[in-house]
Protein backbone atom coordinates (compact mmCIF):
# COMPACT_ATOMS: atom_id res chain seq x y z
CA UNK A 1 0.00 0.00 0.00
CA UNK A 2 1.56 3.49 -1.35
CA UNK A 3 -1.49 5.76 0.24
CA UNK A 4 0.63 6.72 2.79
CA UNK A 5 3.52 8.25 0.29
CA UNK A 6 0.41 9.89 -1.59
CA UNK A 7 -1.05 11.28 1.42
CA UNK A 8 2.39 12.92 2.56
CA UNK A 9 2.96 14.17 -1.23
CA UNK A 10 0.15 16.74 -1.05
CA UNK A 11 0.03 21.21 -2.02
CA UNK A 12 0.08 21.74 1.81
CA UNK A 13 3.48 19.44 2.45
CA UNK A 14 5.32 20.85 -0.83
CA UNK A 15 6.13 24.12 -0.52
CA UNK A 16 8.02 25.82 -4.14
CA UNK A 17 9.43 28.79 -4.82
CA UNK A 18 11.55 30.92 -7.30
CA UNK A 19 14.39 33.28 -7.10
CA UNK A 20 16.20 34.95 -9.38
CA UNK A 21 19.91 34.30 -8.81
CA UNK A 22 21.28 35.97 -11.86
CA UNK A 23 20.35 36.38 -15.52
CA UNK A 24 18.90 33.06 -17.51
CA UNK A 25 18.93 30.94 -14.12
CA UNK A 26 16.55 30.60 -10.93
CA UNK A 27 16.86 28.62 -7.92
CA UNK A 28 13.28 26.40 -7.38
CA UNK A 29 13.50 24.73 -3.81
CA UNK A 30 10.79 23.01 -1.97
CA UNK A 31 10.16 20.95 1.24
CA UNK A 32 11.29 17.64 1.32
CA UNK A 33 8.38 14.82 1.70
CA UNK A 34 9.40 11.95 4.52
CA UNK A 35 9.73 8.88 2.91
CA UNK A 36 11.28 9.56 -0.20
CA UNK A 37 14.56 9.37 -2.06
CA UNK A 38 15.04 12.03 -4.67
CA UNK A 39 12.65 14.83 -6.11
CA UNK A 40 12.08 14.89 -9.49
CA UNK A 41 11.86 18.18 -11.44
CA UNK A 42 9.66 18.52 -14.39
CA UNK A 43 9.26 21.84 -16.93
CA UNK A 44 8.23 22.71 -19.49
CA UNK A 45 8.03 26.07 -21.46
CA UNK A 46 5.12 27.29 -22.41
CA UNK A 47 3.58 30.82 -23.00
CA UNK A 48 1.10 30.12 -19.71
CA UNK A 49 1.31 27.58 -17.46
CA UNK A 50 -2.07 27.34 -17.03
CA UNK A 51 -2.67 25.23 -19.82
CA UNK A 52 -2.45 21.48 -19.74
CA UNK A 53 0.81 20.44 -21.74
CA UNK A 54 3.50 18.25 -21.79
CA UNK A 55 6.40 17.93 -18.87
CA UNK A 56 9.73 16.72 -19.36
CA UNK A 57 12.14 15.33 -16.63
CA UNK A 58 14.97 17.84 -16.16
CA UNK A 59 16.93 17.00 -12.67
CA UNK A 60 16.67 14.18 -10.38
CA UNK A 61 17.34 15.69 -6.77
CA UNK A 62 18.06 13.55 -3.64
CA UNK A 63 16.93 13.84 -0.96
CA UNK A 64 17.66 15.83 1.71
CA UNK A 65 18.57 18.13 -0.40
CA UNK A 66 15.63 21.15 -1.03
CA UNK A 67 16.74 23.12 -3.80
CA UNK A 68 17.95 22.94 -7.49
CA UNK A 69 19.63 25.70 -9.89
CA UNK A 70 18.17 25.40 -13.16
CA UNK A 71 20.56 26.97 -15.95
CA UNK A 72 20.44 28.13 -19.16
CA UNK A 73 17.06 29.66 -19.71
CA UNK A 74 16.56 31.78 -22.45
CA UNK A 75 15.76 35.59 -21.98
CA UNK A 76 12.33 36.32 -22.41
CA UNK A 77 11.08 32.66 -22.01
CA UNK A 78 7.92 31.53 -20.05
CA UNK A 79 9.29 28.55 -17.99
CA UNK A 80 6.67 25.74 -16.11
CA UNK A 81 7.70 23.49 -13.26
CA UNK A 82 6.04 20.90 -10.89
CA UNK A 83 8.11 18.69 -8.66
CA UNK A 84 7.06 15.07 -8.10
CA UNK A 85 8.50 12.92 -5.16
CA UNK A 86 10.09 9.66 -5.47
CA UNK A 87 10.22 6.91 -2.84
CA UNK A 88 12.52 3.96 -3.00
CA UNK A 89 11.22 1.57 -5.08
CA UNK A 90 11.20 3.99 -7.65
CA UNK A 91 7.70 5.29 -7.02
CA UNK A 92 6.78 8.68 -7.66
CA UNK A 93 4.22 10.42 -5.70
CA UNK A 94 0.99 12.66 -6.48
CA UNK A 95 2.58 16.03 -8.55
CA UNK A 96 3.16 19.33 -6.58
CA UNK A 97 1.37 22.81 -8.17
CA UNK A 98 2.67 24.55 -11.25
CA UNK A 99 4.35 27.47 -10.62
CA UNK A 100 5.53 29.35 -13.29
CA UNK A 101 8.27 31.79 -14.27
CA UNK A 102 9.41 34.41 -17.14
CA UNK A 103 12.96 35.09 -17.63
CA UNK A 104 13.50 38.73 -17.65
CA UNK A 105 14.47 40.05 -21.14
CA UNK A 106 17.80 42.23 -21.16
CA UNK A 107 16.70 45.95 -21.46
CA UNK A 108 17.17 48.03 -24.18
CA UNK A 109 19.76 50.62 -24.00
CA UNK A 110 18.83 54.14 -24.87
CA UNK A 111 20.11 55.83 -28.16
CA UNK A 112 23.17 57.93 -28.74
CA UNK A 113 23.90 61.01 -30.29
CA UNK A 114 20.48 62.69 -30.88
CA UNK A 115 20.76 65.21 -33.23
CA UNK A 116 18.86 66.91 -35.53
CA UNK A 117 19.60 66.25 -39.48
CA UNK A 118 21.45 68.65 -40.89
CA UNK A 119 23.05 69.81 -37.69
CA UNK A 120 25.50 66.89 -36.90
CA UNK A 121 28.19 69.08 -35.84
CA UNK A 122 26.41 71.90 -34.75
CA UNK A 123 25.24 72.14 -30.41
C-alpha cells in the first residue's frame, strides 16, 4: 500500500518557490516529503502555465537536499515546473502545483547622439 507516500505528497506538504539568482537561471527549492529518495523536477516552457501540456524530466534531486539551480534559460522565455517525489522503489508520488516563471528580457539601452539632421556638428 503506497497511500501513505500519496497522502504525505500533497500542495500543503510541498512548498516551491523561485528566485532569481542571476540572468537566464533561478533557484526552485521546496520541502522535502518523509519517505522519499530524490525529487524529481519537471518543466516545461510554455507561453502560460495554465494550460495542460507536456512535462519533461529535467533533474533528479536527492533527498535531503531542497533546492535545485536550473541553468540556461533563455531571456524572455515563459518557464513551467512541478516537482514530483520519489520513494525507494522507484515510485513517484501525487505532482506538486505549477508554478511558473518568465525570464527577464535584457533591457534596451537608450540611443546615442540625438541630433537633428542637418546639424551633426552643430550644439
Amino acid at each position: 500500500m503506497r497511500y501513505w507516500f500519496i497522502s504525505l505528497f500533497s500542495l500543503s506538504t510541498l512548498l516551491l518557490f523561485l528566485s532569481r539568482a542571476q540572468s537566464a537561471e533561478t533557484t526552485l527549492a521546496w520541502d522535502v516529503v518523509p519517505g522519499s529518495t530524490l525529487t524529481r523536477i519537471f518543466q516545461r516552457r510554455a507561453p502560460d502555465c495554465g494550460q495542460a501540456g507536456q512535462y519533461t524530466a529535467v533533474a533528479d534531486v536527492p533527498a535531503p537536499t531542497a533546492q535545485v539551480t536550473l541553468r540556461e534559460l533563455e531571456e524572455g522565455g515563459t518557464y513551467c515546473w512541478l516537482v514530483r517525489a520519489v520513494d525507494a522503489a522507484g515510485l513517484q508520488g501525487q505532482p506538486s502545483y505549477v508554478i511558473g516563471y518568465t525570464v527577464p528580457a535584457p533591457a534596451l539601452k537608450a540611443p546615442t547622439q540625438l541630433r537633428m539632421p542637418g546639424q551633426e556638428g552643430q550644439r
